[in-house]
C-alpha atoms as a PDB file:
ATOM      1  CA  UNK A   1     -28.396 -54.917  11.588  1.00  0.00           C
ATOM      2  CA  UNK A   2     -28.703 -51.965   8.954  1.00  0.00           C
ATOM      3  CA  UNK A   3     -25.620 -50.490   8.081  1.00  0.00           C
ATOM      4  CA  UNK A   4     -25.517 -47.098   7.150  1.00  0.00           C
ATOM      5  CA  UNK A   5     -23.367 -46.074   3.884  1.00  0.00           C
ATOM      6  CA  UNK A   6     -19.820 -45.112   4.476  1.00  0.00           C
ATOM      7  CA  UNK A   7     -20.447 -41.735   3.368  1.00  0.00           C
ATOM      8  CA  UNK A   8     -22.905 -40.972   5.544  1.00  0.00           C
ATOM      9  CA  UNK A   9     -20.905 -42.240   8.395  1.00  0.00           C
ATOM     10  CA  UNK A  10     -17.181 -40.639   7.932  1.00  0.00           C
ATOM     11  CA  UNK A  11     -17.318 -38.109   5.300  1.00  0.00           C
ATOM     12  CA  UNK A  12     -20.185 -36.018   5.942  1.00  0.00           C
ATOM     13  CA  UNK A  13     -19.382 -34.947   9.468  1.00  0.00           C
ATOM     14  CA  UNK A  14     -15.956 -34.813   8.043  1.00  0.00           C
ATOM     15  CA  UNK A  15     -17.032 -32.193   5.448  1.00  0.00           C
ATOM     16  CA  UNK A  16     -19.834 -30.418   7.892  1.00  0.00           C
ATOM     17  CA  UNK A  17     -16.750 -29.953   9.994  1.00  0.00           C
ATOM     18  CA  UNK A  18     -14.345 -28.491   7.319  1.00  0.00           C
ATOM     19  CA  UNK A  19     -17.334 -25.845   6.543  1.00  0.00           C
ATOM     20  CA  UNK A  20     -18.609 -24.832   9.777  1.00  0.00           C
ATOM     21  CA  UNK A  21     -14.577 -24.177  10.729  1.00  0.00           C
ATOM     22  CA  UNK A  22     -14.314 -22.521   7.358  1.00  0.00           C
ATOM     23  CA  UNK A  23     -17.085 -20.154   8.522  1.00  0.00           C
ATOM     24  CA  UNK A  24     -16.110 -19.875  12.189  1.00  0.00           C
ATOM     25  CA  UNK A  25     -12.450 -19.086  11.156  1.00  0.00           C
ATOM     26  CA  UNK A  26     -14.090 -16.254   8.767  1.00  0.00           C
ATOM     27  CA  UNK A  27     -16.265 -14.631  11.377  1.00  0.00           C
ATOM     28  CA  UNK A  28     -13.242 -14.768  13.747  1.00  0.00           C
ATOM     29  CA  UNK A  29     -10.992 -12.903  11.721  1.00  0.00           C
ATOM     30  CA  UNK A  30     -13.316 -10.891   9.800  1.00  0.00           C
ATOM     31  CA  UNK A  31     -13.409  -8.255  13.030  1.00  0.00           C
ATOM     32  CA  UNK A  32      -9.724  -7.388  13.101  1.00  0.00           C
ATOM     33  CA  UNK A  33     -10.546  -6.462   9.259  1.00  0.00           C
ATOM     34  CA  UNK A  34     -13.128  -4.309  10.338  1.00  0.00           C
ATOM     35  CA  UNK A  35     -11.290  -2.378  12.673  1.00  0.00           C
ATOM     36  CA  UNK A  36      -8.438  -1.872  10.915  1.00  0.00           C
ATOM     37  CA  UNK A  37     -10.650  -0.513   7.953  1.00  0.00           C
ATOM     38  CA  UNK A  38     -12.250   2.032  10.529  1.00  0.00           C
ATOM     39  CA  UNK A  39      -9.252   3.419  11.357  1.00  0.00           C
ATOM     40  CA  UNK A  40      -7.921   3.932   7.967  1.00  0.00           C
ATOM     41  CA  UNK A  41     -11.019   5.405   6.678  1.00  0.00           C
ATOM     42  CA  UNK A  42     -11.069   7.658  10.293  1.00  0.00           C
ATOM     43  CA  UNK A  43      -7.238   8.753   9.206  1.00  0.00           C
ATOM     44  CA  UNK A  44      -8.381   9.682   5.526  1.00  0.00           C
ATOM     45  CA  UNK A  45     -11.255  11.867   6.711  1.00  0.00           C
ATOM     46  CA  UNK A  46      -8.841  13.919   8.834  1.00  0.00           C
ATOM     47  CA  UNK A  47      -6.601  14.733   6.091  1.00  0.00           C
ATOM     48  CA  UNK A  48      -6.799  17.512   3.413  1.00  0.00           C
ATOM     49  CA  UNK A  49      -7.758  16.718   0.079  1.00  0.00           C
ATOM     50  CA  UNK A  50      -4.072  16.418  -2.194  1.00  0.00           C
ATOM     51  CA  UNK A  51      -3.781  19.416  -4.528  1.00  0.00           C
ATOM     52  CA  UNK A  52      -0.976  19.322  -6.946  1.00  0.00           C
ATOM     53  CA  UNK A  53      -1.177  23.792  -7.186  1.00  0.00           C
ATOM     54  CA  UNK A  54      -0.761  23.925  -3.514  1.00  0.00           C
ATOM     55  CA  UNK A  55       2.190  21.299  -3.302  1.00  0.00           C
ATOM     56  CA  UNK A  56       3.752  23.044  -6.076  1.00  0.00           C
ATOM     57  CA  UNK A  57       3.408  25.964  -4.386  1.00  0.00           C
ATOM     58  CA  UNK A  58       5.154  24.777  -1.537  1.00  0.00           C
ATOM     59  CA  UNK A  59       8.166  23.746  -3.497  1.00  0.00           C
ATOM     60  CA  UNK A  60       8.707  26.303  -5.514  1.00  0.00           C
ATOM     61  CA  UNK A  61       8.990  28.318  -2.075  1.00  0.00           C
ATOM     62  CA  UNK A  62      11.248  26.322  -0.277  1.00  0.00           C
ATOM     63  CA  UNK A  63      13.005  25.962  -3.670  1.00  0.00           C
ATOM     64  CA  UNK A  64      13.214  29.267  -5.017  1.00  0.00           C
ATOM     65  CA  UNK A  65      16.123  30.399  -2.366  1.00  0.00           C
ATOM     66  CA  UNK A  66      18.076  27.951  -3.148  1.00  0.00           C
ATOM     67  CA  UNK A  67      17.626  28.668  -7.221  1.00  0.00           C
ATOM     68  CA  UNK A  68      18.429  32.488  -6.489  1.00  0.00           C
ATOM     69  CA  UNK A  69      21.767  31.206  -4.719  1.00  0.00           C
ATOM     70  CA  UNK A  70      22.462  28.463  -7.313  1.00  0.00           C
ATOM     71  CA  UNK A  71      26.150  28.952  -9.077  1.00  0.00           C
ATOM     72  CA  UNK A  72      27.067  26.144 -12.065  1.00  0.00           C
ATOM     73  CA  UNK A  73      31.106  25.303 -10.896  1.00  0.00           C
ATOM     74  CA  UNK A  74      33.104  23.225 -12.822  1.00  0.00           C
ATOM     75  CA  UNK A  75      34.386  20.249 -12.310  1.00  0.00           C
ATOM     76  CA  UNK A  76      38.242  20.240 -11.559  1.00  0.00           C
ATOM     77  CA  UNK A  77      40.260  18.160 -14.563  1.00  0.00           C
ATOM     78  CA  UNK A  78      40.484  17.295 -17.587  1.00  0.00           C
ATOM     79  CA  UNK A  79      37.828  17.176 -19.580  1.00  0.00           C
ATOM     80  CA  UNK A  80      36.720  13.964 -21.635  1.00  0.00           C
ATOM     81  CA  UNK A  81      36.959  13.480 -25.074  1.00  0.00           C
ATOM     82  CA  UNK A  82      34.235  11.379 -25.834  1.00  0.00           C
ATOM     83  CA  UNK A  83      31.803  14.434 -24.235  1.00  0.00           C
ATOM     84  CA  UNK A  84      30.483  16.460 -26.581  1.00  0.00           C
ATOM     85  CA  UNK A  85      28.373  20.804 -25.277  1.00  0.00           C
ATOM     86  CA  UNK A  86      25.061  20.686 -25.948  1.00  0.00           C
ATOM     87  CA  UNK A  87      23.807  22.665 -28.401  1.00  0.00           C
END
């Protein structure tokens, strides 16, 4: 009787089985991927392109109320010593 080699017998369905579950596990979780990269690239398309003149424009006008309004109060008490104006 011809005995075939032990790595013929144990190992290489052993190692044909670690890549075809490598590849199945892949495939299988390669769609949820996919999907979620659709919807991203769906969500960018809808939006505007960012422009930093037109977001500055928005703040300075929900800003510049606020800046007209704006009074510096001081600070109740005494004053420390270790503080010194700025010139």
């Amino acid at each position: 009787m011809v005995s075939r080699p032990p790595f013929a017998s144990r190992a290489l369905p052993f190692m044909l089985l670690v890549g075809a579950g490598s590849w199945g596990l892949s495939q299988f979780l390669k769609l949820p991927v996919q999907v979620k990269d659709e919807n991203r690239r769906r969500k960018k398309e809808g939006r505007a392109k960012f422009s930093l003149e037109q977001e500055n424009e928005k703040l300075t006008a929900a800003l510049a109320p606020k800046a007209a309004e704006y009074e510096n109060v001081r600070v109740p008490g005494p004053r420390p010593t270790w503080r010194r104006p700025a010139d």
